[in-house]
C-alpha atoms as a PDB file:
ATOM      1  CA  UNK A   1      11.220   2.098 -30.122  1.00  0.00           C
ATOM      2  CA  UNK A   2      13.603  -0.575 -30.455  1.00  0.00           C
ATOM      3  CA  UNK A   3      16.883   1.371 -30.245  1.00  0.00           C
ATOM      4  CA  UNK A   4      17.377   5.133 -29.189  1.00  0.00           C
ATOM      5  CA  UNK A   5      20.691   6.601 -29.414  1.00  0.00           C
ATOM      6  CA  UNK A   6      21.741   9.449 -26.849  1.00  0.00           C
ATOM      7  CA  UNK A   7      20.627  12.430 -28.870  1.00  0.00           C
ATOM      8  CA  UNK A   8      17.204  10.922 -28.866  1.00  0.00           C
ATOM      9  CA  UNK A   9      17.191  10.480 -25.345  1.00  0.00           C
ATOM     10  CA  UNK A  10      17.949  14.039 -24.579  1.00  0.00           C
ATOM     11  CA  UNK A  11      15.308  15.059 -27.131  1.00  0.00           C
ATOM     12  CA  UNK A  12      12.753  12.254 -25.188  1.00  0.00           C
ATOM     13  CA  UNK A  13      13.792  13.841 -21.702  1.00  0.00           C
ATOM     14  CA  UNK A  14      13.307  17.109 -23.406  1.00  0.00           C
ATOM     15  CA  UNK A  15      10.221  16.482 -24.388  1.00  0.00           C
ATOM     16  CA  UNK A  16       8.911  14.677 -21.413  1.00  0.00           C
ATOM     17  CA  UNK A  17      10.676  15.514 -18.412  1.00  0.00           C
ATOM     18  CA  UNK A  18      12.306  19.330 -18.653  1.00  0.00           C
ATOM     19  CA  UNK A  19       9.031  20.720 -20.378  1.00  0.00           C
ATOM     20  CA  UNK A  20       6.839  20.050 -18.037  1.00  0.00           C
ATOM     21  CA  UNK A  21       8.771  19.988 -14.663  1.00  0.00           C
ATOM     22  CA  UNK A  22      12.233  22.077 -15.354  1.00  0.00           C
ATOM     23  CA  UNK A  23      15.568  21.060 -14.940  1.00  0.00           C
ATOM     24  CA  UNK A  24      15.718  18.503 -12.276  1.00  0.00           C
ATOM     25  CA  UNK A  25      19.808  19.281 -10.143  1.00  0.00           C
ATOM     26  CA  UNK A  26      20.237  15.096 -10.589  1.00  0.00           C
ATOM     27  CA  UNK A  27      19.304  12.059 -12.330  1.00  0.00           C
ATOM     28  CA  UNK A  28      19.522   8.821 -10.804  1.00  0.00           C
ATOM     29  CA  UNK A  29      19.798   6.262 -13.468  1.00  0.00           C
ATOM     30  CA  UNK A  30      21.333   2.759 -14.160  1.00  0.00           C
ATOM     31  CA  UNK A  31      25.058   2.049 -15.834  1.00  0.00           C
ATOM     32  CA  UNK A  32      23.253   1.603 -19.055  1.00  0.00           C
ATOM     33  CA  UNK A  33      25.424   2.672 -22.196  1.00  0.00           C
ATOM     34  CA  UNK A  34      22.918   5.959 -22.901  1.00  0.00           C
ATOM     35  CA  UNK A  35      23.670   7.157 -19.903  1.00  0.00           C
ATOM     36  CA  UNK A  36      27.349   6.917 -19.586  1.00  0.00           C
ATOM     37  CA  UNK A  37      27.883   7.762 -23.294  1.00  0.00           C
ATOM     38  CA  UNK A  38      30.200  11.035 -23.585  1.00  0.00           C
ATOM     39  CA  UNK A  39      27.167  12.878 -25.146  1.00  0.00           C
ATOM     40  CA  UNK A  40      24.955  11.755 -21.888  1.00  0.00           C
ATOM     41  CA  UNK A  41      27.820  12.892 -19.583  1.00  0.00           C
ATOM     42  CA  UNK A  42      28.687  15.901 -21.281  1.00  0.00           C
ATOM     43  CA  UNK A  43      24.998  17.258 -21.463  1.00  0.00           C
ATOM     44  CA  UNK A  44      24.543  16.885 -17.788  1.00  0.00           C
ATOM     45  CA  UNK A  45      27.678  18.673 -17.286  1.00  0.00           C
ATOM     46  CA  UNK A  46      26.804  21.128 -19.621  1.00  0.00           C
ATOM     47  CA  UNK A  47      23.209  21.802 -17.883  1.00  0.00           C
ATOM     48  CA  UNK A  48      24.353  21.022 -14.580  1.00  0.00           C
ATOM     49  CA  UNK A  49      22.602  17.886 -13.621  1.00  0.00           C
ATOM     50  CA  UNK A  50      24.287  15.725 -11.423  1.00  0.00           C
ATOM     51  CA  UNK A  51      24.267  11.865 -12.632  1.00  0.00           C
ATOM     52  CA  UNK A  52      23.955   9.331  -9.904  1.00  0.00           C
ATOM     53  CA  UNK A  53      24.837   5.816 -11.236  1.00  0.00           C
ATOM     54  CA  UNK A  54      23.446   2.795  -9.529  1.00  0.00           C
ATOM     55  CA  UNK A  55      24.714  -0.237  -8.803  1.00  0.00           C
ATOM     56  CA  UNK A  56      23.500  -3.644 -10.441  1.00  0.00           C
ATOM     57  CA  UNK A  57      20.904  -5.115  -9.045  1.00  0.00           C
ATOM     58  CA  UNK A  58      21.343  -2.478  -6.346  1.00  0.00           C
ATOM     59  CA  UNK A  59      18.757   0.264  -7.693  1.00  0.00           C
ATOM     60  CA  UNK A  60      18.201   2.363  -4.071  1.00  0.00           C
ATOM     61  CA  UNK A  61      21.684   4.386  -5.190  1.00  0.00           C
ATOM     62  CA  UNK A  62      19.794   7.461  -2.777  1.00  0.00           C
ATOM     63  CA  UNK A  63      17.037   6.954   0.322  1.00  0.00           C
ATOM     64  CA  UNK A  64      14.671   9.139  -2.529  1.00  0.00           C
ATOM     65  CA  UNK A  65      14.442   6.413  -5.170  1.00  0.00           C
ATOM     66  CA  UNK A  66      14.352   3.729  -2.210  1.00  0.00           C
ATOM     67  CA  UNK A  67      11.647   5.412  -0.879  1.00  0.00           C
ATOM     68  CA  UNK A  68       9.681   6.130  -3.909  1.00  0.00           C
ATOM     69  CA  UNK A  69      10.182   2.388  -5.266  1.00  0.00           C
ATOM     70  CA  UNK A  70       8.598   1.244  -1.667  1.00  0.00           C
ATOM     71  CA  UNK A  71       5.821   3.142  -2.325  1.00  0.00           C
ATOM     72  CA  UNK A  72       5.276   2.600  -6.065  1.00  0.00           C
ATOM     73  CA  UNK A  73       5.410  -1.451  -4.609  1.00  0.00           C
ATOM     74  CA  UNK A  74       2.632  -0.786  -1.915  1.00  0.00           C
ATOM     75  CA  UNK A  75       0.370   1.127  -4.600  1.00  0.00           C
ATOM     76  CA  UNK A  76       1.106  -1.951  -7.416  1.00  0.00           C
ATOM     77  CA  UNK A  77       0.237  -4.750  -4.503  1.00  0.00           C
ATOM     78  CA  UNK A  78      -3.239  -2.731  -3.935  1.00  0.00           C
ATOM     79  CA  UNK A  79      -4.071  -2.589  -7.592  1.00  0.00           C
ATOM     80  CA  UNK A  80      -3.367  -6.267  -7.968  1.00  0.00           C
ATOM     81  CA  UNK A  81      -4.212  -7.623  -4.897  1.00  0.00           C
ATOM     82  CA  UNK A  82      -7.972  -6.000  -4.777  1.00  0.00           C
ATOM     83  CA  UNK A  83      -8.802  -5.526  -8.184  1.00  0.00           C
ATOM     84  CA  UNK A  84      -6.773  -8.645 -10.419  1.00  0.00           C
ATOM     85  CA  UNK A  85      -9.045  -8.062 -13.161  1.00  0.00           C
ATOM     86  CA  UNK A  86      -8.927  -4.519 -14.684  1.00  0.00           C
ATOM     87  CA  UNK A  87      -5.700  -3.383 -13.713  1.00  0.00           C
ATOM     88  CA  UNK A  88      -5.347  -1.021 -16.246  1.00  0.00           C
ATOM     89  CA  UNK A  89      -8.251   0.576 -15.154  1.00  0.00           C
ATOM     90  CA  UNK A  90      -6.687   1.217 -11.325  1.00  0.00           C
ATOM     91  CA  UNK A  91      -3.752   2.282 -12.304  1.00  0.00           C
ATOM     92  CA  UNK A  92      -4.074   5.942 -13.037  1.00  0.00           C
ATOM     93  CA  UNK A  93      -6.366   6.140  -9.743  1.00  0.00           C
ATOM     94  CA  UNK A  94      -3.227   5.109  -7.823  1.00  0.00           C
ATOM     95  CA  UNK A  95      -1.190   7.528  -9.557  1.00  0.00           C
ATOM     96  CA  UNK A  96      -4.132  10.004  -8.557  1.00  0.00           C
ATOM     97  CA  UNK A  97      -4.027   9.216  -4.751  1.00  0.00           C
ATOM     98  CA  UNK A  98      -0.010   9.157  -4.968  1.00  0.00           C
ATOM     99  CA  UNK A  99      -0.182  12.751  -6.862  1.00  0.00           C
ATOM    100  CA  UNK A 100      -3.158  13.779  -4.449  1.00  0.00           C
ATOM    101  CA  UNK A 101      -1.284  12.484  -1.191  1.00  0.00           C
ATOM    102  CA  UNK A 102       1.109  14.976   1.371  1.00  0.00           C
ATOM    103  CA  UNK A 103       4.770  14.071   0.637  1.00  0.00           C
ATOM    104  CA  UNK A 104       7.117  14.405   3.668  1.00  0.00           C
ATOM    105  CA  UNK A 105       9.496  16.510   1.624  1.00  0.00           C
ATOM    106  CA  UNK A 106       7.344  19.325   0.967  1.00  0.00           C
ATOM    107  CA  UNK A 107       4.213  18.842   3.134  1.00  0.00           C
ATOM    108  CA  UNK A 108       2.104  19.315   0.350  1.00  0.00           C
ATOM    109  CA  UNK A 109       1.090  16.930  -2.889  1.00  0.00           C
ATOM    110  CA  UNK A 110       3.000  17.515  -6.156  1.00  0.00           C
ATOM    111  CA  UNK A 111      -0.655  17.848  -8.118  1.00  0.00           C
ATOM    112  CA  UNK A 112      -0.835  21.379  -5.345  1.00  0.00           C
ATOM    113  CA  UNK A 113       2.667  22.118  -6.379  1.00  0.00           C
ATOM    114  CA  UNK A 114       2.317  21.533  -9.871  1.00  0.00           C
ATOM    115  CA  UNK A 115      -1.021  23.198 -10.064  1.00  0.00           C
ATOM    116  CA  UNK A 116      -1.486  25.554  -6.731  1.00  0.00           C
ATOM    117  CA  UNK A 117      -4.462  24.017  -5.988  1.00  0.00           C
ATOM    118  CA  UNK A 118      -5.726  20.561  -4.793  1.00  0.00           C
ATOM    119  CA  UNK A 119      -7.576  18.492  -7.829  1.00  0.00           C
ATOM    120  CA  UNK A 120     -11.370  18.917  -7.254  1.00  0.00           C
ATOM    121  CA  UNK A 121     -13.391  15.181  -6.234  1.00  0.00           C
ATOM    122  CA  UNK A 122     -16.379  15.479  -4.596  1.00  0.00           C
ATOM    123  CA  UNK A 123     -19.085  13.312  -5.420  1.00  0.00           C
ATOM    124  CA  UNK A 124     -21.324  14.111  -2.582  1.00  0.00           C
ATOM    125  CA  UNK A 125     -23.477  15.765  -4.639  1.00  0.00           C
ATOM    126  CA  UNK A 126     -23.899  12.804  -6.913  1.00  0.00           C
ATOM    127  CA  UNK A 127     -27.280  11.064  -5.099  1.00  0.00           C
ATOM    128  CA  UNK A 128     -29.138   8.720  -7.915  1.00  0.00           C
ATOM    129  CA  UNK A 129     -27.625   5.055  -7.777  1.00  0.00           C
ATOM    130  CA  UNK A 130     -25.979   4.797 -11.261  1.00  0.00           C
ATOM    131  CA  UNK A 131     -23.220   3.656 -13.267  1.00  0.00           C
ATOM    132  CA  UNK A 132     -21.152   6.753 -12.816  1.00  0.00           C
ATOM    133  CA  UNK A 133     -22.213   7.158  -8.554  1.00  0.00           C
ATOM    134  CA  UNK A 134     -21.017   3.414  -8.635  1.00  0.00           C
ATOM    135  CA  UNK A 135     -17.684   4.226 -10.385  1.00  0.00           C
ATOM    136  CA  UNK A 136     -17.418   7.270  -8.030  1.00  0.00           C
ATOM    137  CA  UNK A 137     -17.625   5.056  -5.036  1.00  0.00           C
ATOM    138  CA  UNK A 138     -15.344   2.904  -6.053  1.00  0.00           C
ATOM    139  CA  UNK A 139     -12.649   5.251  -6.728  1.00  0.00           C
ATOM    140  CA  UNK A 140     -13.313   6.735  -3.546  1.00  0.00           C
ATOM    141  CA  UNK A 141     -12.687   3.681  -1.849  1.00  0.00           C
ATOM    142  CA  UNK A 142      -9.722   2.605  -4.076  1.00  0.00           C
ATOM    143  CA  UNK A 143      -8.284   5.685  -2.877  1.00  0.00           C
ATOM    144  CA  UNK A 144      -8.894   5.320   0.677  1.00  0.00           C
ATOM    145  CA  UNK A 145      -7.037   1.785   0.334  1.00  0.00           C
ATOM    146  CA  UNK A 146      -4.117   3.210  -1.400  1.00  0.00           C
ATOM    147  CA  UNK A 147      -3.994   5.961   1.048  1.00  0.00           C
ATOM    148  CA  UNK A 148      -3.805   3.600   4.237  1.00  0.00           C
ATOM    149  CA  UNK A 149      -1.468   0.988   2.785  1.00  0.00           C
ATOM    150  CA  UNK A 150       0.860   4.768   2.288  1.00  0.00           C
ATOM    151  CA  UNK A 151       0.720   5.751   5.499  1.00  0.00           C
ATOM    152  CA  UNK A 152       1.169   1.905   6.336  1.00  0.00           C
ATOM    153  CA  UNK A 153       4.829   1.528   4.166  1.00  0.00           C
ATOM    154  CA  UNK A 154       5.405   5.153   5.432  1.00  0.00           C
ATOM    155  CA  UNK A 155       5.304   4.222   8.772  1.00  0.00           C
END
């Protein structure tokens, strides 16, 4: 999409954001004429999200999005620092250990508080050597890496 104009970005967050996660209470987003267009402004208002506006070239407007972009970083260094050949393919297994990992502000992931439950991967019982054990190994170990260089920015 080349150009969007404000009432398709409401229907885009509509779509994509409020349908599957609710209203969030604020939006942290850059100066950008969508969002500070009177439509923008007054939809917020209307549904009670509070904008935050960064700063240019200053993105960490709140500790949560300078937080979050620290970790997005660490899990981006791991996918190209260990596996510079098939990133695409590493990428949604980051996003898995991110969505799978304990997050200080709610002590559990957000896959258990999306879903209730923690995502089922086990492939213990998987004991012929074989493409698929292979694959299975390897995201096991991907996600032990991504899980220590966490804890590692965390800390």
């Amino acid at each position: 999409m080349s150009s969007i104009t404000s009432l398709d970005l409401a229907h885009l967050f509509i779509r994509n954001i409020f349908s599957k996660n609710g209203l969030p209470s604020s939006i942290v987003s850059d100066r950008g004429p969508l969002f500070v267009s009177s439509f923008w402004t007054n939809l917020c208002k209307q549904i009670k999200i509070s904008r935050n506006l960064s700063t240019a070239y200053h993105q960490e407007t709140d500790r949560q999005t300078e937080r979050v972009n620290k970790m997005l970083e660490q899990y981006l260094w791991m996918c190209v620092s260990y596996h510079q050949d098939n990133l695409n393919t590493w990428l949604p297994l980051a996003e898995f250990a991110y969505n799978n990992s304990d997050h200080s502000s709610t002590n559990q992931s957000p896959f258990f508080n999306v879903y209730g439950r923690d995502p089922q991967f086990d492939s213990a019982h998987i004991t012929q050597d074989n493409p698929a054990r292979r694959l299975s190994t390897k995201i096991q170990s991907v996600q032990k890496d991504v899980m220590r260089e966490l804890e590692a920015a965390i800390n």
